[in-house]
C-alpha atoms as a PDB file:
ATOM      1  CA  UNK A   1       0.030 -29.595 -18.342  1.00  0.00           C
ATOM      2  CA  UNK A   2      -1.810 -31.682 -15.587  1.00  0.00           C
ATOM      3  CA  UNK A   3      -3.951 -29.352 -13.714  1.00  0.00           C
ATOM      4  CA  UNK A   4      -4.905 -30.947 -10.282  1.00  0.00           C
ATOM      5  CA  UNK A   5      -6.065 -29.273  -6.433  1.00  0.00           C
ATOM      6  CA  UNK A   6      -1.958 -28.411  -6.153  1.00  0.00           C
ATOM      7  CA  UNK A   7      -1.553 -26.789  -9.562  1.00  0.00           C
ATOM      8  CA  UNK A   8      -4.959 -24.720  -8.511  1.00  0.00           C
ATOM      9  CA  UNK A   9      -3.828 -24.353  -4.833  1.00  0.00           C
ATOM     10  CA  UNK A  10      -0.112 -22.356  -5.830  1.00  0.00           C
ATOM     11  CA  UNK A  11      -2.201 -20.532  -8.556  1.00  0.00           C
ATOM     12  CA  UNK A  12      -4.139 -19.309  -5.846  1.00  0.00           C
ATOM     13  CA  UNK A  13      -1.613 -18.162  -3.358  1.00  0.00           C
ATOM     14  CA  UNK A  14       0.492 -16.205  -6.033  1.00  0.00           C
ATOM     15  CA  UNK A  15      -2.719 -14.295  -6.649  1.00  0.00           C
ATOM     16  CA  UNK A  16      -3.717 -13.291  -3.396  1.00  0.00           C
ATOM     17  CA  UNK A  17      -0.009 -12.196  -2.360  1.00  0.00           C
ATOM     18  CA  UNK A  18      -0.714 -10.080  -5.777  1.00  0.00           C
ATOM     19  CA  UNK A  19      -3.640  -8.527  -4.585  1.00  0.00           C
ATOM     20  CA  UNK A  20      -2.468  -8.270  -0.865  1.00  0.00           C
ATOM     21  CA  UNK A  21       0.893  -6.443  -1.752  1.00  0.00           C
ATOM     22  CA  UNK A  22      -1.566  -4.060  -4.192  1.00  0.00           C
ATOM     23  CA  UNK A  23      -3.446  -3.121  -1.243  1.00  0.00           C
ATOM     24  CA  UNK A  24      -0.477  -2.400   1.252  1.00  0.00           C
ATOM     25  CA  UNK A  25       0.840  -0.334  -1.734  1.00  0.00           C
ATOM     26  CA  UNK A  26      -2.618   1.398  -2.025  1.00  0.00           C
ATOM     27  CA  UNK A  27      -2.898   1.829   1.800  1.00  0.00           C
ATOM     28  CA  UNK A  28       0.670   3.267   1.989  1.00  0.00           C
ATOM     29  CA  UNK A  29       0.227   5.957  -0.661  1.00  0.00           C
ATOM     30  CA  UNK A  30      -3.282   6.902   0.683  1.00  0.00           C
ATOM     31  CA  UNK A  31      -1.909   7.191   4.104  1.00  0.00           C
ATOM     32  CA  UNK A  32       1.416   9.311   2.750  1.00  0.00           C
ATOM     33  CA  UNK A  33      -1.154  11.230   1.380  1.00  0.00           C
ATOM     34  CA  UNK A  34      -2.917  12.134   4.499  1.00  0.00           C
ATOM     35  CA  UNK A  35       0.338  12.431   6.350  1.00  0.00           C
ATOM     36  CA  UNK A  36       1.667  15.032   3.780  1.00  0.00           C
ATOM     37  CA  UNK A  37      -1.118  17.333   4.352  1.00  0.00           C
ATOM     38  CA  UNK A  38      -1.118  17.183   8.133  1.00  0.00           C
ATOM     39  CA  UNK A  39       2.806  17.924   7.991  1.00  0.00           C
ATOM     40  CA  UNK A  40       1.841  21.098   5.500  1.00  0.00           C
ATOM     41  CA  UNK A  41      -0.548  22.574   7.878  1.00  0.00           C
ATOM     42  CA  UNK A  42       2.103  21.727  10.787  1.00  0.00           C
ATOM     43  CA  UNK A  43       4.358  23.471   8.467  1.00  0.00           C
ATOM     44  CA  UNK A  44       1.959  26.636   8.192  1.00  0.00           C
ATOM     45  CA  UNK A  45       1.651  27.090  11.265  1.00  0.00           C
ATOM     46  CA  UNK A  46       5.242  26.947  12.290  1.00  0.00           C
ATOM     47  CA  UNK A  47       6.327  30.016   9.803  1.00  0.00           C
ATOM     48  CA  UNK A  48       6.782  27.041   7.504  1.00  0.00           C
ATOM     49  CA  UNK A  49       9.969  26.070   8.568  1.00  0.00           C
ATOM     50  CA  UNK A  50      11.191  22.378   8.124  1.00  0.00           C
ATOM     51  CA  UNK A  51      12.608  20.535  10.836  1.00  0.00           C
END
């Protein structure tokens, strides 16, 4: 296959929308996380009744 700038270019961008829709996954579990323990202690402190 002819590898030129454009073959390199696409290779590129498929990578980085890889690794950028890794992090937003990463971020989004990390901040569930932090949300689930704020809504326990919310929970706690409400007789631990769910809304």
């Amino acid at each position: 296959m002819y590898m030129d700038a454009v073959v390199f270019a696409g290779i590129a961008t498929v990578l980085l929308m890889v690794v950028f829709f890794i992090g937003v996954g990463v971020f989004v579990m990390r901040d569930q996380k932090a949300h689930d323990d704020i809504q326990a202690k919310k929970d706690v402190g409400a007789g631990g009744k769910v809304a």
